[in-house]
Every structure is written in structure tokens, then in C-alpha cells.
PDB file of N, CA and C in Angstrom:
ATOM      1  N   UNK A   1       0.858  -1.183   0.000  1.00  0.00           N
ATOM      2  CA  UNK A   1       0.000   0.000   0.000  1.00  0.00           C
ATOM      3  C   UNK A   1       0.892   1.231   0.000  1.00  0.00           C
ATOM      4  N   UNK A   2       0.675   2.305  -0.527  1.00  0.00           N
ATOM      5  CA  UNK A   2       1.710   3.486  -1.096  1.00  0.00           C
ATOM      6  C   UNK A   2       0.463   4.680   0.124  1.00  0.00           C
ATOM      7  N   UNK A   3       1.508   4.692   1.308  1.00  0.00           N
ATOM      8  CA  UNK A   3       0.580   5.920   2.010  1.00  0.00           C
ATOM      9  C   UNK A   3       1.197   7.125   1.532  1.00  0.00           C
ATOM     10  N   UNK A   4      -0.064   8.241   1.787  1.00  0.00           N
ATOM     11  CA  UNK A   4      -0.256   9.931   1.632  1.00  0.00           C
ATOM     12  C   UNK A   4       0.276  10.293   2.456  1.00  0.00           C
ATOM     13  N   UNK A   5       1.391  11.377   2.282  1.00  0.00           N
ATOM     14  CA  UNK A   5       1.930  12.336   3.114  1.00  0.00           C
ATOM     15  C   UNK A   5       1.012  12.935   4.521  1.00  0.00           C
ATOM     16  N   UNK A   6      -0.343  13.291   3.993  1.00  0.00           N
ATOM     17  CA  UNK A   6      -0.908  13.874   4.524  1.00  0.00           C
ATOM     18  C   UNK A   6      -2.459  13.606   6.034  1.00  0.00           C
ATOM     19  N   UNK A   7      -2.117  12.500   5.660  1.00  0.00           N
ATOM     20  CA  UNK A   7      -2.418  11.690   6.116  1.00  0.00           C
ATOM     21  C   UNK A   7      -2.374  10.936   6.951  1.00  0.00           C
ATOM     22  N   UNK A   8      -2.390  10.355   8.621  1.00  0.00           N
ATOM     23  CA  UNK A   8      -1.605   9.519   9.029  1.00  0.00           C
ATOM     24  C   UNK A   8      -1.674   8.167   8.894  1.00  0.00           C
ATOM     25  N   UNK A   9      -0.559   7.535   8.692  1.00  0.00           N
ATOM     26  CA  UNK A   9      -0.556   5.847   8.086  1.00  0.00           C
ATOM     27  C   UNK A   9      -1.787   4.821   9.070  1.00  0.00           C
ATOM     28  N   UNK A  10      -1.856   4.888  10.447  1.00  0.00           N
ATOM     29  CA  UNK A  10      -2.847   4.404  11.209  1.00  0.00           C
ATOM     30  C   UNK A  10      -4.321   5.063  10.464  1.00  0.00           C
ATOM     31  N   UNK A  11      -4.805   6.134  10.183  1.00  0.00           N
ATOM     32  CA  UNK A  11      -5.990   6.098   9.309  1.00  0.00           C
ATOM     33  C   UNK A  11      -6.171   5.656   8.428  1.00  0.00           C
ATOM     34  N   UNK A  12      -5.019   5.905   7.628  1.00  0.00           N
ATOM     35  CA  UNK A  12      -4.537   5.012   6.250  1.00  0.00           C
ATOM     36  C   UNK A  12      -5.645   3.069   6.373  1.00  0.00           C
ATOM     37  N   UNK A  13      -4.254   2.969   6.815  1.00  0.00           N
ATOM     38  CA  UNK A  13      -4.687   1.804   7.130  1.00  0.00           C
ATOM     39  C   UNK A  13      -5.840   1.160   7.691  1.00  0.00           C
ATOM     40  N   UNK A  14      -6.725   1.644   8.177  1.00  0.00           N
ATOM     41  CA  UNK A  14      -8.053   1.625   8.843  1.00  0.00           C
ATOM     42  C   UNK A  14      -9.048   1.981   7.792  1.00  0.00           C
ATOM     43  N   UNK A  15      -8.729   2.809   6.857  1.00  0.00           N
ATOM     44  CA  UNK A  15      -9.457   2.840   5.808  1.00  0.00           C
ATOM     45  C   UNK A  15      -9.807   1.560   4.614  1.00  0.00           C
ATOM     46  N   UNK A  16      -8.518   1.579   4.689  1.00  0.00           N
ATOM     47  CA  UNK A  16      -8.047   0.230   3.666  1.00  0.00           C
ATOM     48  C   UNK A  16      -9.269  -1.222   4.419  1.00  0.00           C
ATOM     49  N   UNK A  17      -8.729  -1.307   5.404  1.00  0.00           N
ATOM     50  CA  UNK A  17      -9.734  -2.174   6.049  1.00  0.00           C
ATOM     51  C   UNK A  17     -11.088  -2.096   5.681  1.00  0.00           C
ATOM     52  N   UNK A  18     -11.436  -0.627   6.180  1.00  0.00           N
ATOM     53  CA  UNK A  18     -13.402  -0.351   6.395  1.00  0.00           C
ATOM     54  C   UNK A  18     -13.725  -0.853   4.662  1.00  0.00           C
ATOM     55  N   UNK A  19     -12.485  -0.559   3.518  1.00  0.00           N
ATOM     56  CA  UNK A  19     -13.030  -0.958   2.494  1.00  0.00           C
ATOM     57  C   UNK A  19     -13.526  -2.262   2.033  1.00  0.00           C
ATOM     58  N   UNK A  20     -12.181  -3.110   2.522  1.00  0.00           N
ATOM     59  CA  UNK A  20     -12.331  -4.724   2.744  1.00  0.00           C
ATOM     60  C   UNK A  20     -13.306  -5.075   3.301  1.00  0.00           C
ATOM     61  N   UNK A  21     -14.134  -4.428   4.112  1.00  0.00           N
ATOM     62  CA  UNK A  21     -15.093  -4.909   5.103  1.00  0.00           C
ATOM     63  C   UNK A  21     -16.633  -4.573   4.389  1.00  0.00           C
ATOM     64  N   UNK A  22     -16.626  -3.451   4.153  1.00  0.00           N
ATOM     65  CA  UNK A  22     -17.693  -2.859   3.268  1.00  0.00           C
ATOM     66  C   UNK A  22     -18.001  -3.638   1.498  1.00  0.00           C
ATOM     67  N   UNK A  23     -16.506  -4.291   1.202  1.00  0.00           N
ATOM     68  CA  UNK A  23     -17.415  -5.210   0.051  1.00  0.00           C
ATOM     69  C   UNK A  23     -17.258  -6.555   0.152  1.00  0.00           C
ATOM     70  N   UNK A  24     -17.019  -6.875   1.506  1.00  0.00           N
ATOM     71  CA  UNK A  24     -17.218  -8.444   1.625  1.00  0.00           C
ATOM     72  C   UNK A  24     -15.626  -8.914   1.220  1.00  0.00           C
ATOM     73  N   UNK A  25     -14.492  -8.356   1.199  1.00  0.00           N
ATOM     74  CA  UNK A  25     -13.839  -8.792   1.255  1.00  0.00           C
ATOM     75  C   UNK A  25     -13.012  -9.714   2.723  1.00  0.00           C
ATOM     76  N   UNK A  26     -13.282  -9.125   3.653  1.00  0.00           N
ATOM     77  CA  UNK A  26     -13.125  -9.793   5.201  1.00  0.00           C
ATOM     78  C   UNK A  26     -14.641  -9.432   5.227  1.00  0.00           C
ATOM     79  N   UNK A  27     -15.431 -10.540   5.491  1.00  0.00           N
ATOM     80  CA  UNK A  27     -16.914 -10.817   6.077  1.00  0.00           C
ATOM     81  C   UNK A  27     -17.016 -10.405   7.165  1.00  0.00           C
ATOM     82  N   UNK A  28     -18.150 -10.407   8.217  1.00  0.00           N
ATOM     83  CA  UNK A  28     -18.673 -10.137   9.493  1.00  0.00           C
ATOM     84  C   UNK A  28     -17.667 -11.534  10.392  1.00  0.00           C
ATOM     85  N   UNK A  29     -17.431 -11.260  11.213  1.00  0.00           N
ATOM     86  CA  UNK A  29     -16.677 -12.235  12.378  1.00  0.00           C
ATOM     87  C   UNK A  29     -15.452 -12.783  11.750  1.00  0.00           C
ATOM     88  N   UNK A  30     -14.528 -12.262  10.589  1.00  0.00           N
ATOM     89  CA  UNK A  30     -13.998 -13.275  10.222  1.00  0.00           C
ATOM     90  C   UNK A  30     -12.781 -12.278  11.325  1.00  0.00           C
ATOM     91  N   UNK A  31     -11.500 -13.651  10.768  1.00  0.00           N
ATOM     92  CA  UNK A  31     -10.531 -13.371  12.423  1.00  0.00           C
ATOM     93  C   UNK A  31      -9.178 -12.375  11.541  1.00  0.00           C
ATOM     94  N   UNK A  32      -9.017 -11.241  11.977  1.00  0.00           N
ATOM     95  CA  UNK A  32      -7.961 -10.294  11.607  1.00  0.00           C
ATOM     96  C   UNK A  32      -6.656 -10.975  11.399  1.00  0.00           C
ATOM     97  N   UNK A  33      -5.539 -10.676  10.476  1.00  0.00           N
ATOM     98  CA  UNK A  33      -3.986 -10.614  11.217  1.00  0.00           C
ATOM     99  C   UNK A  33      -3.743 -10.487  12.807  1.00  0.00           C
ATOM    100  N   UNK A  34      -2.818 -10.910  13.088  1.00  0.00           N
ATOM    101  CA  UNK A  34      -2.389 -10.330  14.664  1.00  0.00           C
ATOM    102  C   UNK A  34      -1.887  -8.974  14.196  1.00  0.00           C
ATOM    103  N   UNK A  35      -1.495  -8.572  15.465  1.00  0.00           N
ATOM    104  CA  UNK A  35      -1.071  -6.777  14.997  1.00  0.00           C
ATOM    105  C   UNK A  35       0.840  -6.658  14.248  1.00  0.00           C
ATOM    106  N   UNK A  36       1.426  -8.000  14.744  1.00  0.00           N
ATOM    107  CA  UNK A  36       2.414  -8.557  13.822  1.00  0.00           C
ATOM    108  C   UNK A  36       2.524  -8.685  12.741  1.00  0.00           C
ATOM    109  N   UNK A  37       1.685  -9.618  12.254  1.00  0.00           N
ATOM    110  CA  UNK A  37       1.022  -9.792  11.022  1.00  0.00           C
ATOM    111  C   UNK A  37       0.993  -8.426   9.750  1.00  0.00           C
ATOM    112  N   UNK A  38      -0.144  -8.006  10.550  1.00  0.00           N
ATOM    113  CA  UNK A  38      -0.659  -6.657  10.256  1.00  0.00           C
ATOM    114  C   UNK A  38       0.683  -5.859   9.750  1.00  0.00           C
ATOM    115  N   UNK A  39       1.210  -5.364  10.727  1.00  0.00           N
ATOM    116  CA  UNK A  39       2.596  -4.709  10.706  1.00  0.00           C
ATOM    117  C   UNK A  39       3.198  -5.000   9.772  1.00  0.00           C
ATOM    118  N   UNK A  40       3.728  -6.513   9.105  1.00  0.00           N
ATOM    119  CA  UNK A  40       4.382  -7.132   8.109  1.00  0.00           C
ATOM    120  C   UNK A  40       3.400  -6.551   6.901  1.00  0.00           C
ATOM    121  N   UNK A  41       2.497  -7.045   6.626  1.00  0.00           N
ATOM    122  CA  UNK A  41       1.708  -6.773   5.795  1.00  0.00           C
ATOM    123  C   UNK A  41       1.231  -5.224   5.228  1.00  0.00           C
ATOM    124  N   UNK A  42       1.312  -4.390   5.916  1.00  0.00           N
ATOM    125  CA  UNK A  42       1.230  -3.355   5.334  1.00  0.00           C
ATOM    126  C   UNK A  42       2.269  -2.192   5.464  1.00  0.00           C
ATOM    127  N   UNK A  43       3.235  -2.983   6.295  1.00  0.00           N
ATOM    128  CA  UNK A  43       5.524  -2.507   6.006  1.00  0.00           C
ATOM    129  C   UNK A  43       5.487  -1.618   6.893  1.00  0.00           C
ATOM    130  N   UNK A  44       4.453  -1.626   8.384  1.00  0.00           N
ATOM    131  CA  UNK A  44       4.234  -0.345   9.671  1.00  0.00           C
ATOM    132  C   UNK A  44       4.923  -0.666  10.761  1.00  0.00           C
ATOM    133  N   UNK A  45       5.059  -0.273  11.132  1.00  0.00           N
ATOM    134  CA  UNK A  45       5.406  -0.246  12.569  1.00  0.00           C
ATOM    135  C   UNK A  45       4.412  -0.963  13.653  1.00  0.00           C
ATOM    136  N   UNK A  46       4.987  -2.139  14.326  1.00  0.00           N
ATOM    137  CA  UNK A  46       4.253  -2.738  15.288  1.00  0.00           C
ATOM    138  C   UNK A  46       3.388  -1.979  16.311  1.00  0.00           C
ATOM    139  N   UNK A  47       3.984  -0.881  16.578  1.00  0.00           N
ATOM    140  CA  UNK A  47       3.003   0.115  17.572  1.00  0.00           C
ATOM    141  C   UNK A  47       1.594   0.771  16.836  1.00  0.00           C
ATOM    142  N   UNK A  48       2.068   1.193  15.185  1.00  0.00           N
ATOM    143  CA  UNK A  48       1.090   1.453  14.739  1.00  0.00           C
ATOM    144  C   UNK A  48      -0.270   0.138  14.246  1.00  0.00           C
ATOM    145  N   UNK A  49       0.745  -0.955  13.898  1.00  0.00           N
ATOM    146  CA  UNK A  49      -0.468  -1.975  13.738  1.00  0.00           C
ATOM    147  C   UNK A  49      -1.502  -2.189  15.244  1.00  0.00           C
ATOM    148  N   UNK A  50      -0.852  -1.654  16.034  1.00  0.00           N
ATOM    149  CA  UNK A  50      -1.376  -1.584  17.599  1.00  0.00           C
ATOM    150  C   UNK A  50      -2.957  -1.281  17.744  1.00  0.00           C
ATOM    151  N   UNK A  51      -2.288   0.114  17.277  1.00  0.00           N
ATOM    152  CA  UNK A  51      -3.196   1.278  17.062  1.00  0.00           C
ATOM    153  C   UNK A  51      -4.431   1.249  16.210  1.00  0.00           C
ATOM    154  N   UNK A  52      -3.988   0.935  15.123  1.00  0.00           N
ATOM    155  CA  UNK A  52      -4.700   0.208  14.168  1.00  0.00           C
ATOM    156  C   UNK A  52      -6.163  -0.411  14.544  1.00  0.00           C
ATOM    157  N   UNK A  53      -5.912  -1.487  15.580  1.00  0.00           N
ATOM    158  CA  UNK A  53      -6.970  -2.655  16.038  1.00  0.00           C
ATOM    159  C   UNK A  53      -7.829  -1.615  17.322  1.00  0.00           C
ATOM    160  N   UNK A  54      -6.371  -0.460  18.197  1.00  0.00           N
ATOM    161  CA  UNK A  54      -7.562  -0.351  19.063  1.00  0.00           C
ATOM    162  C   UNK A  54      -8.428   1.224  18.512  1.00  0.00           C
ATOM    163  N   UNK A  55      -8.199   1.551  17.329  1.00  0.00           N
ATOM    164  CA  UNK A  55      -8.425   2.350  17.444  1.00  0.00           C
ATOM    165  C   UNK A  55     -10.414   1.675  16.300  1.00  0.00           C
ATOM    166  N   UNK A  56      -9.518   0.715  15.754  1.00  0.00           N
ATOM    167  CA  UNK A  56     -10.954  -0.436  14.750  1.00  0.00           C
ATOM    168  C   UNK A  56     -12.190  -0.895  16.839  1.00  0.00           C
ATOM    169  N   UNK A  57     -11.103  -1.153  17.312  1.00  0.00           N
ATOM    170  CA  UNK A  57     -12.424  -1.522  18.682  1.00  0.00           C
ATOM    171  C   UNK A  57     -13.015  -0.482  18.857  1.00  0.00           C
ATOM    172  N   UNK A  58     -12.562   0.506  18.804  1.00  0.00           N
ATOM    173  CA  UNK A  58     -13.243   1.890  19.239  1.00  0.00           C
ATOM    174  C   UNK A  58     -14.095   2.524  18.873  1.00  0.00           C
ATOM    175  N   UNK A  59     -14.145   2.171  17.699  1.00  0.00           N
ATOM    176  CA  UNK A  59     -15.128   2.390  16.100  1.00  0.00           C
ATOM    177  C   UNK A  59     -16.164   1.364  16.370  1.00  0.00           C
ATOM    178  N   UNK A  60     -15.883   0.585  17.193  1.00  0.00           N
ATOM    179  CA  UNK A  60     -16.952  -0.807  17.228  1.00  0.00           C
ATOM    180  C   UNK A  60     -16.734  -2.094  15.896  1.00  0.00           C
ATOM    181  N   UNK A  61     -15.638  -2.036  14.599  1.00  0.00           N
ATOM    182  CA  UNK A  61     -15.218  -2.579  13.710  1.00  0.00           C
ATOM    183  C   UNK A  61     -14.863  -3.825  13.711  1.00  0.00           C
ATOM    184  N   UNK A  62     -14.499  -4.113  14.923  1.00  0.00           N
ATOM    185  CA  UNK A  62     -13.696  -5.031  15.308  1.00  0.00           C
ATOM    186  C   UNK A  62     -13.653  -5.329  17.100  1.00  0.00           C
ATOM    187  N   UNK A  63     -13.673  -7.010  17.187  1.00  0.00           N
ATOM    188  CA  UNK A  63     -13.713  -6.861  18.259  1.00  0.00           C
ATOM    189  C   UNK A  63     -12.241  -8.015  19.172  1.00  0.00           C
ATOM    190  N   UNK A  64     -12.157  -8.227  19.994  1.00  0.00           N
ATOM    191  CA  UNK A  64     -10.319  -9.115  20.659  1.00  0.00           C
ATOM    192  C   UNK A  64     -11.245  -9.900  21.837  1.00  0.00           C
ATOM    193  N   UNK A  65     -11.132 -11.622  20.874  1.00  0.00           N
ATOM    194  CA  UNK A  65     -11.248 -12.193  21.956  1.00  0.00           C
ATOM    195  C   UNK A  65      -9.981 -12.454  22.918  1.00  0.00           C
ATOM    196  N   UNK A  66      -9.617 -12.448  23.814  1.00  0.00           N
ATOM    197  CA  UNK A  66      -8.185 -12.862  24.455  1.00  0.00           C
ATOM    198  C   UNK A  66      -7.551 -14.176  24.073  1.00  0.00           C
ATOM    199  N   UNK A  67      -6.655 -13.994  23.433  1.00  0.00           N
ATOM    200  CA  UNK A  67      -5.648 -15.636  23.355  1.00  0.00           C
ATOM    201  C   UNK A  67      -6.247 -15.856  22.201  1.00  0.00           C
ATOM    202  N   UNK A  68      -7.296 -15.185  21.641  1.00  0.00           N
ATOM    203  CA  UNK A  68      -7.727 -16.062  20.163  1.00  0.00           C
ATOM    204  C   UNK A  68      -6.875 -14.734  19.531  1.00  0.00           C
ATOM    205  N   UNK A  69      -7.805 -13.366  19.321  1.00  0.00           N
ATOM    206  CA  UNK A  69      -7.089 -12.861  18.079  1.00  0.00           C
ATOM    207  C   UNK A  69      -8.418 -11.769  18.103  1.00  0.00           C
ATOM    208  N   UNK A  70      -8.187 -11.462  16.858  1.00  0.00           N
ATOM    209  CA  UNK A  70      -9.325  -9.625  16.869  1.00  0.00           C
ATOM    210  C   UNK A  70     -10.171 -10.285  15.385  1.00  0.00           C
ATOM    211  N   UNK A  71     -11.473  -9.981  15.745  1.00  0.00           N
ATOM    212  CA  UNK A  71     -12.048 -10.202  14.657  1.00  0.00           C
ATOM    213  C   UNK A  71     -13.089  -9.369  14.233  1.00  0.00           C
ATOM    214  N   UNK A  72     -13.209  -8.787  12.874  1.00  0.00           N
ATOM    215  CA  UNK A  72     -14.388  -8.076  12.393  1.00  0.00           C
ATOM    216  C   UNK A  72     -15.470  -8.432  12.826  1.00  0.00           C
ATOM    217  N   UNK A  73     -15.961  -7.019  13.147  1.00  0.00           N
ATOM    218  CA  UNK A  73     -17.385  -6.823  14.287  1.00  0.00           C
ATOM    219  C   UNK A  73     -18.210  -7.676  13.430  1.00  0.00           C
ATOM    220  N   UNK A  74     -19.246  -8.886  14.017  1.00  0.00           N
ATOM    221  CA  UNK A  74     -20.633  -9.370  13.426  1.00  0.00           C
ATOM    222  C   UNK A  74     -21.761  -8.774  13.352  1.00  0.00           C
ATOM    223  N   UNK A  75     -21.636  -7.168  13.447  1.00  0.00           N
ATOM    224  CA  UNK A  75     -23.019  -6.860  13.455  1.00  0.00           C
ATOM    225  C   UNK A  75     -22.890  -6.141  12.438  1.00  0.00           C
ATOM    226  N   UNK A  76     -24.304  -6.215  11.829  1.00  0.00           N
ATOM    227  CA  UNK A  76     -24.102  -6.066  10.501  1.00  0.00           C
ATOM    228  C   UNK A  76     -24.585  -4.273   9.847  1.00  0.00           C
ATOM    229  N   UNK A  77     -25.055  -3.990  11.553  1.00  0.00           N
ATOM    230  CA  UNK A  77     -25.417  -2.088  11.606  1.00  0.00           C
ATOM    231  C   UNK A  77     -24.054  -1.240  11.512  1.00  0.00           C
ATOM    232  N   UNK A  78     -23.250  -1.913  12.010  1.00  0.00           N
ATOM    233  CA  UNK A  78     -22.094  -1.311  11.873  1.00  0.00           C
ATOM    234  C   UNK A  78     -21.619  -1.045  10.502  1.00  0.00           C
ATOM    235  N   UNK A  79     -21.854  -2.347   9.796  1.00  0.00           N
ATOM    236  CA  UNK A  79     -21.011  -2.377   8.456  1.00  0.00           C
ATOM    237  C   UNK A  79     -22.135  -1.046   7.491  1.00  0.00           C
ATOM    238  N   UNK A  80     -23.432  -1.243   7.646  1.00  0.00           N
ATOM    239  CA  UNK A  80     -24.475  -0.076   7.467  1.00  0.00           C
ATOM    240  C   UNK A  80     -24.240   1.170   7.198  1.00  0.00           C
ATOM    241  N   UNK A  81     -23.478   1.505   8.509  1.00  0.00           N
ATOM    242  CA  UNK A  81     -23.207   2.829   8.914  1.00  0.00           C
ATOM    243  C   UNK A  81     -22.105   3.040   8.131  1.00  0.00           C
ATOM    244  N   UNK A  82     -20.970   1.985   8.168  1.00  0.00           N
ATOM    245  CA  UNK A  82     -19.902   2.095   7.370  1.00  0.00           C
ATOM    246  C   UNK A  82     -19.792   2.438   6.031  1.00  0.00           C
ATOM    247  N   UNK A  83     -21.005   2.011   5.474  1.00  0.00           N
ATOM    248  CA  UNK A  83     -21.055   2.196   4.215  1.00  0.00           C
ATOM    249  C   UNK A  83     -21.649   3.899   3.446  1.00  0.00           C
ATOM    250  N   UNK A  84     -22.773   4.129   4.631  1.00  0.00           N
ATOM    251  CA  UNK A  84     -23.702   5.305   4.721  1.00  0.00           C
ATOM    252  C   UNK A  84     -22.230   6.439   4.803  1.00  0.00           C
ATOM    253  N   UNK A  85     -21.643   6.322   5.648  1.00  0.00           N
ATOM    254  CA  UNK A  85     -20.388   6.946   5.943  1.00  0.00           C
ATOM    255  C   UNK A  85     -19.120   7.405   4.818  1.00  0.00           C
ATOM    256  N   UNK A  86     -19.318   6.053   3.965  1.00  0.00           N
ATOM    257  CA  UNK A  86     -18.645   6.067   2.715  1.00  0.00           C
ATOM    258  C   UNK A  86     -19.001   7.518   1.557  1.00  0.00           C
ATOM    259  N   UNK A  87     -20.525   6.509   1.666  1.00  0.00           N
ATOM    260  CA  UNK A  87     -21.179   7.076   0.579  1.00  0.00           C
ATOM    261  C   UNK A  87     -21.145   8.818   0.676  1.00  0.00           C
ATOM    262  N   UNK A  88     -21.653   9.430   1.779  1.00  0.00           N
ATOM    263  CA  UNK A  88     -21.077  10.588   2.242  1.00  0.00           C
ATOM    264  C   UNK A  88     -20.231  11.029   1.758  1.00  0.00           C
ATOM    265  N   UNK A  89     -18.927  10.450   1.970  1.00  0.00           N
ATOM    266  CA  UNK A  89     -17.620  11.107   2.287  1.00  0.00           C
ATOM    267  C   UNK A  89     -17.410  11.269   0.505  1.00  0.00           C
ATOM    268  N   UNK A  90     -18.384   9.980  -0.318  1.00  0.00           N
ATOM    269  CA  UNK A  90     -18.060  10.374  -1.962  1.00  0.00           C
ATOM    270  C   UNK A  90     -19.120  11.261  -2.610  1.00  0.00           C
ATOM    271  N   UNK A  91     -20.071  11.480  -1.674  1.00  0.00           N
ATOM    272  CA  UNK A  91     -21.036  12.563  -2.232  1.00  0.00           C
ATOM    273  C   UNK A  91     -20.559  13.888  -1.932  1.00  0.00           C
ATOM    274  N   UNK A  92     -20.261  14.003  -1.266  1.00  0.00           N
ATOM    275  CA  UNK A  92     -19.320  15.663  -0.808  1.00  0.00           C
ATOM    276  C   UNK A  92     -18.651  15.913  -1.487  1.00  0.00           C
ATOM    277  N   UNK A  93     -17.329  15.173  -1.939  1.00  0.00           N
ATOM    278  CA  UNK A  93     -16.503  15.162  -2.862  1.00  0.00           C
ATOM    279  C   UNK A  93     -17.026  15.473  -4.366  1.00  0.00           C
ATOM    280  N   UNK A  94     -18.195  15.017  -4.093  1.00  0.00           N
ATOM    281  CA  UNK A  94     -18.659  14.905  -5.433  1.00  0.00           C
ATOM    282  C   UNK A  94     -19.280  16.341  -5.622  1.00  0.00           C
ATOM    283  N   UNK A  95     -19.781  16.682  -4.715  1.00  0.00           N
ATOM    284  CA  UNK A  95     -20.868  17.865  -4.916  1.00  0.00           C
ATOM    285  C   UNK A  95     -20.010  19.283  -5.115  1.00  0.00           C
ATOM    286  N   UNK A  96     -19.168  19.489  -3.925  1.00  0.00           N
ATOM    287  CA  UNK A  96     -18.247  20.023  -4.216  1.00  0.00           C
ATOM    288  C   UNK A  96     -17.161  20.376  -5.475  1.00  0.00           C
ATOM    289  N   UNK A  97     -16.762  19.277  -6.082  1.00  0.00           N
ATOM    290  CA  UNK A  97     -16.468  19.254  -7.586  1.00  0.00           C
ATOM    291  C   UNK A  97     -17.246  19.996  -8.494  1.00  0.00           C
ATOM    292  N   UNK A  98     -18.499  19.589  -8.338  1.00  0.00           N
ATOM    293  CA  UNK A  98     -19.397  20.082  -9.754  1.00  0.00           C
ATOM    294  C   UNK A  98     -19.953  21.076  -9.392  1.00  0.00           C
ATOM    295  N   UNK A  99     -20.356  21.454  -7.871  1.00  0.00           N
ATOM    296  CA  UNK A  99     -21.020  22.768  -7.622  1.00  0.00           C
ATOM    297  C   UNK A  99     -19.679  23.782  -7.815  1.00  0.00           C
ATOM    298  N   UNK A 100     -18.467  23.453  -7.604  1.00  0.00           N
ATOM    299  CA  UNK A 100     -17.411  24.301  -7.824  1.00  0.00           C
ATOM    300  C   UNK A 100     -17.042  25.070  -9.409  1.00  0.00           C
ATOM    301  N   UNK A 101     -17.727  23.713 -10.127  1.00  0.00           N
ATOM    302  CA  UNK A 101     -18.140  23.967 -12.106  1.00  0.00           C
ATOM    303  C   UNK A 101     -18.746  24.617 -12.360  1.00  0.00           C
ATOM    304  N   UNK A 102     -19.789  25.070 -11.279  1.00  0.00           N
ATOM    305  CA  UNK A 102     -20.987  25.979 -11.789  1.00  0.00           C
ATOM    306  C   UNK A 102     -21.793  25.051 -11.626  1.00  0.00           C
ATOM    307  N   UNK A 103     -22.293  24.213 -11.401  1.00  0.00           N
ATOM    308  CA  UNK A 103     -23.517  23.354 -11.621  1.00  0.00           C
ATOM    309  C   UNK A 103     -24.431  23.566 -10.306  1.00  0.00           C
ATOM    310  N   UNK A 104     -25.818  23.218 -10.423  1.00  0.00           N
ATOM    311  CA  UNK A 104     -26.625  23.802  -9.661  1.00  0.00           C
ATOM    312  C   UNK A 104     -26.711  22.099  -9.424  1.00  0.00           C
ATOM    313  N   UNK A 105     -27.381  22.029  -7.718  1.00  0.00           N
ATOM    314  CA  UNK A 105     -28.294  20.910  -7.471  1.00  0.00           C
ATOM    315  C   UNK A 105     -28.719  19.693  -8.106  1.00  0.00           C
ATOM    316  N   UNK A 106     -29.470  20.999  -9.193  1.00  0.00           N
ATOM    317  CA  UNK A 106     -30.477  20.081  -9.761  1.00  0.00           C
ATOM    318  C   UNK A 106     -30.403  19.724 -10.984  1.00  0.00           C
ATOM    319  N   UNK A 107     -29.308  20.693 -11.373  1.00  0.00           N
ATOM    320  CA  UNK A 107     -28.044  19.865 -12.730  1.00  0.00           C
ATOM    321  C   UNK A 107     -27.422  18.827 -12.340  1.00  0.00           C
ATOM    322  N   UNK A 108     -26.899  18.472 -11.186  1.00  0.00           N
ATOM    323  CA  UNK A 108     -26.372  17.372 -10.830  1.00  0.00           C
ATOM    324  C   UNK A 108     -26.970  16.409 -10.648  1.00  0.00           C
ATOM    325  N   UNK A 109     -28.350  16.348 -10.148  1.00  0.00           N
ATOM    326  CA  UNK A 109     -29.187  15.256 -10.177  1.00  0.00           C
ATOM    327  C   UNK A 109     -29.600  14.753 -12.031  1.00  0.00           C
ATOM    328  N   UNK A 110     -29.806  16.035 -13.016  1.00  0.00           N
ATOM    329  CA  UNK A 110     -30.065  15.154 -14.034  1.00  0.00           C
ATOM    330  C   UNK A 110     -28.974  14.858 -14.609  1.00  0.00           C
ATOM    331  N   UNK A 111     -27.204  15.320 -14.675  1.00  0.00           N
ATOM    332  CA  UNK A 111     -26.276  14.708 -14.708  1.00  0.00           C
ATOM    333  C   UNK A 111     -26.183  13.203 -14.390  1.00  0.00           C
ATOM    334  N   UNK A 112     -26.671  12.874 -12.942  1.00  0.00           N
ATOM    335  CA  UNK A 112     -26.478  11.704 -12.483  1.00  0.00           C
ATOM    336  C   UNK A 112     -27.554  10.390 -13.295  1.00  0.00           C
ATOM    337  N   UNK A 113     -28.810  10.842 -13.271  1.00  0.00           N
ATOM    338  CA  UNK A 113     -29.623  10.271 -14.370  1.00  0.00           C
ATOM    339  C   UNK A 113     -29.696   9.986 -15.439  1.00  0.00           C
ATOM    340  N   UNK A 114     -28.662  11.109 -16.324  1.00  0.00           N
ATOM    341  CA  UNK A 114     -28.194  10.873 -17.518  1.00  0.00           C
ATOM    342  C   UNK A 114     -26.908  10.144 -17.640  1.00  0.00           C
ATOM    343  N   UNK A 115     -26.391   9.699 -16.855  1.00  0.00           N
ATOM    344  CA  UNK A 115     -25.088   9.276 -16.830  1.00  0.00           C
ATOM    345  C   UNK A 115     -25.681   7.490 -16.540  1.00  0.00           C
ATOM    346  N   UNK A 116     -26.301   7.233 -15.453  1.00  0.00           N
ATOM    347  CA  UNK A 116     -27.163   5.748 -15.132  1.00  0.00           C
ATOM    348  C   UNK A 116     -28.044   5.389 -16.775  1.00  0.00           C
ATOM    349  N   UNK A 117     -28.996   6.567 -17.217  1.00  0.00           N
ATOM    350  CA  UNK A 117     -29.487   6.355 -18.065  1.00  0.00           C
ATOM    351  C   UNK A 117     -28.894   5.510 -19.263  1.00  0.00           C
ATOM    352  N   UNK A 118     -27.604   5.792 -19.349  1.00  0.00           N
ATOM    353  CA  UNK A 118     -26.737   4.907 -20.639  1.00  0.00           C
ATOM    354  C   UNK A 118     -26.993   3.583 -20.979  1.00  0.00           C
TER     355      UNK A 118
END
């Protein structure tokens, strides 16, 4: 994974995840890397793969049974929200862009219709 300057690599990385998680790439309950693992795998620092998991418990993303390992949260409101959250973060982006073009609202809505329409 090639992290952003701007960015810190622990969000980074937590992102990367919520994506995996949001299309079924790691399912509901399935069992994480250890934070070792983790660390190897995405070339971080063991403190940050740390961080990583508690900062995914904190979010509710993920949860640590003891002696087993950390596994993506099973509830499936979470992943919901996760996604609602997504979608957001690409509609802003989005709106912003084209309202920045000049486009009104409600040019963007028949933009978007005409664009599905194809």
C-alpha cells in the first residue's frame, strides 16, 4: 500500500480495512492478522499496527477475543453505517467538484440520471 503524506498511516490503514469490510472482502466475524502480522503486511510499525486494532475496537469494527485474536465486528449495523459513511464522504466530494463547475443541485441530479441512463 503506497501511504499519503498527509495523512496519518494508522488512518490510512483503517481505511483500507473499512473498504475490505464494506465489500465483503473480510466478512462479518472473520478473524484479523495479529497486529504482527498486520505490521508485516502493510511494512508499519508494530506500535502502529497496535493502534490500528484499538483504534478499529473503538469504532466498534472489530472486536479481541483474548488468546484467540481480533475479529471483524458481526453486526451487521455497523457495516451499514460504514457504508452510509462512505457514501457521504463520496457525495461531498462529489458535490463540491461540480457545484465548484458551476452546476446547480439540480443539474447534478439530471447529470447523475443521464449518466445511469446509458
Amino acid at each position: 500500500m503506497e501511504f499519503k503524506s498527509n495523512l496519518p498511516i494508522y488512518l490510512q490503514v483503517i481505511d483500507d480495512i473499512k473498504k475490505k469490510i464494506i465489500t465483503g472482502a473480510l466478512p462479518l466475524g472473520t478473524k484479523l492478522p495479529s497486529s504482527r502480522e498486520l505490521a508485516i503486511q502493510y511494512d508499519i510499525n508494530p506500535n502502529t499496527a497496535a493502534r490500528v486494532y484499538n483504534e478499529m475496537e473503538s469504532l466498534r469494527l472489530s472486536y479481541t477475543k483474548r488468546g484467540i485474536g481480533t475479529f471483524v465486528t458481526e453486526d451487521p449495523q455497523v457495516i451499514d453505517r460504514l457504508k452510509q459513511e462512505q457514501l457521504k464522504q463520496i457525495l461531498t466530494v462529489l458535490d463540491e467538484q461540480l457545484t465548484g463547475m458551476g452546476y446547480t443541485p439540480e443539474e447534478i441530479i439530471r447529470l447523475l440520471q443521464d449518466y445511469y441512463s446509458l
